[in-house]
C-alpha atoms as a PDB file:
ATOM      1  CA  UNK A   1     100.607 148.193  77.255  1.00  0.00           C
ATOM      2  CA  UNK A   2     100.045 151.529  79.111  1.00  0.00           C
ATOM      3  CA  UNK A   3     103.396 151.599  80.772  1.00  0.00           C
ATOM      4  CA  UNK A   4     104.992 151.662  77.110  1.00  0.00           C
ATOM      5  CA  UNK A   5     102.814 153.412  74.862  1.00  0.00           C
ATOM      6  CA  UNK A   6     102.398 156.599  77.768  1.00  0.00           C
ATOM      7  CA  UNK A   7     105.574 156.433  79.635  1.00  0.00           C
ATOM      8  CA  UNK A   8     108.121 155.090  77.151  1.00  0.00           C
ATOM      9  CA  UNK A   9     108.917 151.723  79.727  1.00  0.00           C
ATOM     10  CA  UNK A  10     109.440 148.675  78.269  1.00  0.00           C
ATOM     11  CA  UNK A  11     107.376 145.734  80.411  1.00  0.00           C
ATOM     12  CA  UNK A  12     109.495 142.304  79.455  1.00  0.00           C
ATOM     13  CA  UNK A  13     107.344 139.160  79.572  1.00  0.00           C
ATOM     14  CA  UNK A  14     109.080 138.618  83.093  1.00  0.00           C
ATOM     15  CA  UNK A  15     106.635 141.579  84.533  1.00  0.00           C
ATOM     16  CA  UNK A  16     109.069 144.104  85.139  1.00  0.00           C
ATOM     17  CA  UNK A  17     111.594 147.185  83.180  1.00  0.00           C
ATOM     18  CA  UNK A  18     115.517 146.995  83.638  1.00  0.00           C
ATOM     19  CA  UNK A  19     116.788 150.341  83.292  1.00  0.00           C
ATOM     20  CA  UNK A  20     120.783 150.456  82.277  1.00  0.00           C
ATOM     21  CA  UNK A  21     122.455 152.976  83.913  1.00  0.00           C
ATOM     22  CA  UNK A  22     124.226 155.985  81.976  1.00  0.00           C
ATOM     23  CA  UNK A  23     126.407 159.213  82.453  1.00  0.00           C
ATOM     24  CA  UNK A  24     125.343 162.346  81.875  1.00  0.00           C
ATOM     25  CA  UNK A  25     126.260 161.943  78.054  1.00  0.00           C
ATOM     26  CA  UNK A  26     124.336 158.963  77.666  1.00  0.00           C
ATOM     27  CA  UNK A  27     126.958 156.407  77.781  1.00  0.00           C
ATOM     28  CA  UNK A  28     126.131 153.421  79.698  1.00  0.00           C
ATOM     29  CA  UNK A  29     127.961 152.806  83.138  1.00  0.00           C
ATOM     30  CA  UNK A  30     127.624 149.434  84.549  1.00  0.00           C
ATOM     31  CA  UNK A  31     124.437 149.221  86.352  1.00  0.00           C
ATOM     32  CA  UNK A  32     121.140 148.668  86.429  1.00  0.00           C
ATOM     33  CA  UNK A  33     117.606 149.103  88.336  1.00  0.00           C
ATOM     34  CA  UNK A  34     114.895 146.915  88.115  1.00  0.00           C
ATOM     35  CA  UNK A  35     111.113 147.788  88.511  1.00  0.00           C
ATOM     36  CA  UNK A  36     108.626 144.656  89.065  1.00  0.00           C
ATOM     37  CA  UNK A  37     105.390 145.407  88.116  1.00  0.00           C
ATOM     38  CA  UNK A  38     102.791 141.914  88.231  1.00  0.00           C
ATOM     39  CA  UNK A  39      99.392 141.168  89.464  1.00  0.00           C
ATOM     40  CA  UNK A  40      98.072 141.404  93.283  1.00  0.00           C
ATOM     41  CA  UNK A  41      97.001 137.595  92.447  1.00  0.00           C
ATOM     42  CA  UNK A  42     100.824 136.770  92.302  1.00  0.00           C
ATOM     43  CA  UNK A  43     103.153 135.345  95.317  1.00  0.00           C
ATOM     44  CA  UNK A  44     106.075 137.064  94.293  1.00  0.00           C
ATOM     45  CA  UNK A  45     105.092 140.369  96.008  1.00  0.00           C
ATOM     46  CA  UNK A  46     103.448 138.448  99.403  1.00  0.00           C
ATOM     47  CA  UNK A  47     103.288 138.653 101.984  1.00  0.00           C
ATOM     48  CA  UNK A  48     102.446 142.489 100.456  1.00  0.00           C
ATOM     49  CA  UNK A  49      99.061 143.354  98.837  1.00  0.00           C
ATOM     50  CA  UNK A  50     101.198 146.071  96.769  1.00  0.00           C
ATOM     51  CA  UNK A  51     101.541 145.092  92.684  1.00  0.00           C
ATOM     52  CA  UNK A  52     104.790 146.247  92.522  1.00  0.00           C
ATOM     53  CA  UNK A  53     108.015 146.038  94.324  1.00  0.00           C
ATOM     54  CA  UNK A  54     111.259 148.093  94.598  1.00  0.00           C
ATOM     55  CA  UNK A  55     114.539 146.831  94.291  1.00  0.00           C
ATOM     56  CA  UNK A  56     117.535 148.080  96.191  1.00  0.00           C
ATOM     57  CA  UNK A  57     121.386 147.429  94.962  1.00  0.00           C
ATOM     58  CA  UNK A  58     123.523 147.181  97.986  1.00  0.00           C
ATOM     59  CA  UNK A  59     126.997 146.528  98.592  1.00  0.00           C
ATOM     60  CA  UNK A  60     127.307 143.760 101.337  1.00  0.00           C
ATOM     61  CA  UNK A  61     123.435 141.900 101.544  1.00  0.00           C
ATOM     62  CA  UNK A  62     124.620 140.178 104.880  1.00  0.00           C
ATOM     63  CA  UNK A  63     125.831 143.173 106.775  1.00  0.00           C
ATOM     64  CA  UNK A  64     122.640 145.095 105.248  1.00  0.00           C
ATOM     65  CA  UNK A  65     120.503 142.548 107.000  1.00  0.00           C
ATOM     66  CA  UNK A  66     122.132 142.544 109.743  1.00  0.00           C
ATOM     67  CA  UNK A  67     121.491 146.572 110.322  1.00  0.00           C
ATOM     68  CA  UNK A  68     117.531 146.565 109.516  1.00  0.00           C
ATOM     69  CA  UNK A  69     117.581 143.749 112.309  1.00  0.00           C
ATOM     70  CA  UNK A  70     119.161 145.076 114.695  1.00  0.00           C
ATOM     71  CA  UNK A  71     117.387 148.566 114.038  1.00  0.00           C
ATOM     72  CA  UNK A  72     113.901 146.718 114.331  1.00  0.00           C
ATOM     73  CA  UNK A  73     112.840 147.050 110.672  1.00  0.00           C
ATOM     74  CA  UNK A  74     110.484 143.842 109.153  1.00  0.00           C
ATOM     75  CA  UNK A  75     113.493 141.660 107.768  1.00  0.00           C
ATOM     76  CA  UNK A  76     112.018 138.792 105.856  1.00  0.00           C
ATOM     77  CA  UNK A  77     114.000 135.230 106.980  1.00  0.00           C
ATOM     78  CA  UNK A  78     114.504 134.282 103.420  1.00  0.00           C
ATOM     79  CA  UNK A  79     117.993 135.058 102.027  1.00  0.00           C
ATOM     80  CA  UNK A  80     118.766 133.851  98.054  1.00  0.00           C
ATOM     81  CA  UNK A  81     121.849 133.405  96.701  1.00  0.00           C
ATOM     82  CA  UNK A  82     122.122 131.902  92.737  1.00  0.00           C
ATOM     83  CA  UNK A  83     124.347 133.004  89.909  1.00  0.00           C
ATOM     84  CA  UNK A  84     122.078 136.489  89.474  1.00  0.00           C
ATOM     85  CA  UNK A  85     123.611 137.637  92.807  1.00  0.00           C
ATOM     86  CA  UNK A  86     121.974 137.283  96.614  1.00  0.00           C
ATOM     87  CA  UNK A  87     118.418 138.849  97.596  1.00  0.00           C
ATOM     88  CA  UNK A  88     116.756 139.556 100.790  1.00  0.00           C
ATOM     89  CA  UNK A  89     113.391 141.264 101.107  1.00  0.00           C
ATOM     90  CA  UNK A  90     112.492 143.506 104.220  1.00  0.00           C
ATOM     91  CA  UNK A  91     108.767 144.845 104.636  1.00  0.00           C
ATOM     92  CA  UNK A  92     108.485 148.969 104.741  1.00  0.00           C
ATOM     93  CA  UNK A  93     106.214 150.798 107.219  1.00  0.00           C
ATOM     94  CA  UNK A  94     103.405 150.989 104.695  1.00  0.00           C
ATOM     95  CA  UNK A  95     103.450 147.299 104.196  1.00  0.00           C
ATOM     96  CA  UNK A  96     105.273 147.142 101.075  1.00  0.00           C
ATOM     97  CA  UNK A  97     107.474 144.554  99.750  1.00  0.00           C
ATOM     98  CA  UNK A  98     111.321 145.852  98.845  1.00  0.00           C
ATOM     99  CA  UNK A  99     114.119 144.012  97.613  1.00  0.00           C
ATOM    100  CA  UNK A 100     117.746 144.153  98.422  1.00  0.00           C
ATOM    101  CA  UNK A 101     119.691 142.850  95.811  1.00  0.00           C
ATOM    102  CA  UNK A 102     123.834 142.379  95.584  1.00  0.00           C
ATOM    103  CA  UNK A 103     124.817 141.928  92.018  1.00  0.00           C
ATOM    104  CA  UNK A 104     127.331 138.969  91.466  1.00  0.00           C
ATOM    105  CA  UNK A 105     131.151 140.127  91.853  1.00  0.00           C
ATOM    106  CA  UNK A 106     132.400 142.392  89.242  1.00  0.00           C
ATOM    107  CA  UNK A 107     128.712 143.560  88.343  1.00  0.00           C
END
């Protein structure tokens, strides 16, 4: 895959890279970030036309929300919650999909 052989990131079979946060020594932290990569073909990225899709760790999902509402940004209704923490999705100027994601309690 290009992404590995040229840029050193490791695709998973999932269609994204986790990347494990570290200190300035190299020692990991507690944190990750996520990069989706897929197909245009796919739903995961709709209503976008993008074949990618940032993901955004945030402290309180709910009162994030709540903000991009009231400030007039493209909130998507949809709000999951399941053992991997709760996601929300809002739609950037550019028409691009981004995820907010709050990690599960004590991640």
């Amino acid at each position: 895959m290009v992404c590995k052989r040229h840029l050193g990131i490791d695709v998973q079979v999932w269609g994204g890279a986790a990347f494990t946060w570290a200190d300035s020594e190299g020692k990991p932290v507690g944190g990750t970030t996520i990069w989706s990569i897929g197909s245009q073909e796919g739903e995961q990225f709709a209503p976008s036309t993008a074949s990618f899709m940032i993901n955004y760790r945030v402290e309180d999902l709910h009162a994030m929300v709540n903000v991009l509402k009231e400030e007039g940004c493209n909130v998507l209704e949809k709000i999951d919650e399941s053992e991997y923490g709760k996601f929300a999705w809002v739609m950037d100027p550019e028409g691009n999909k981004v995820e907010l994601w709050q990690p599960p309690q004590g991640q």
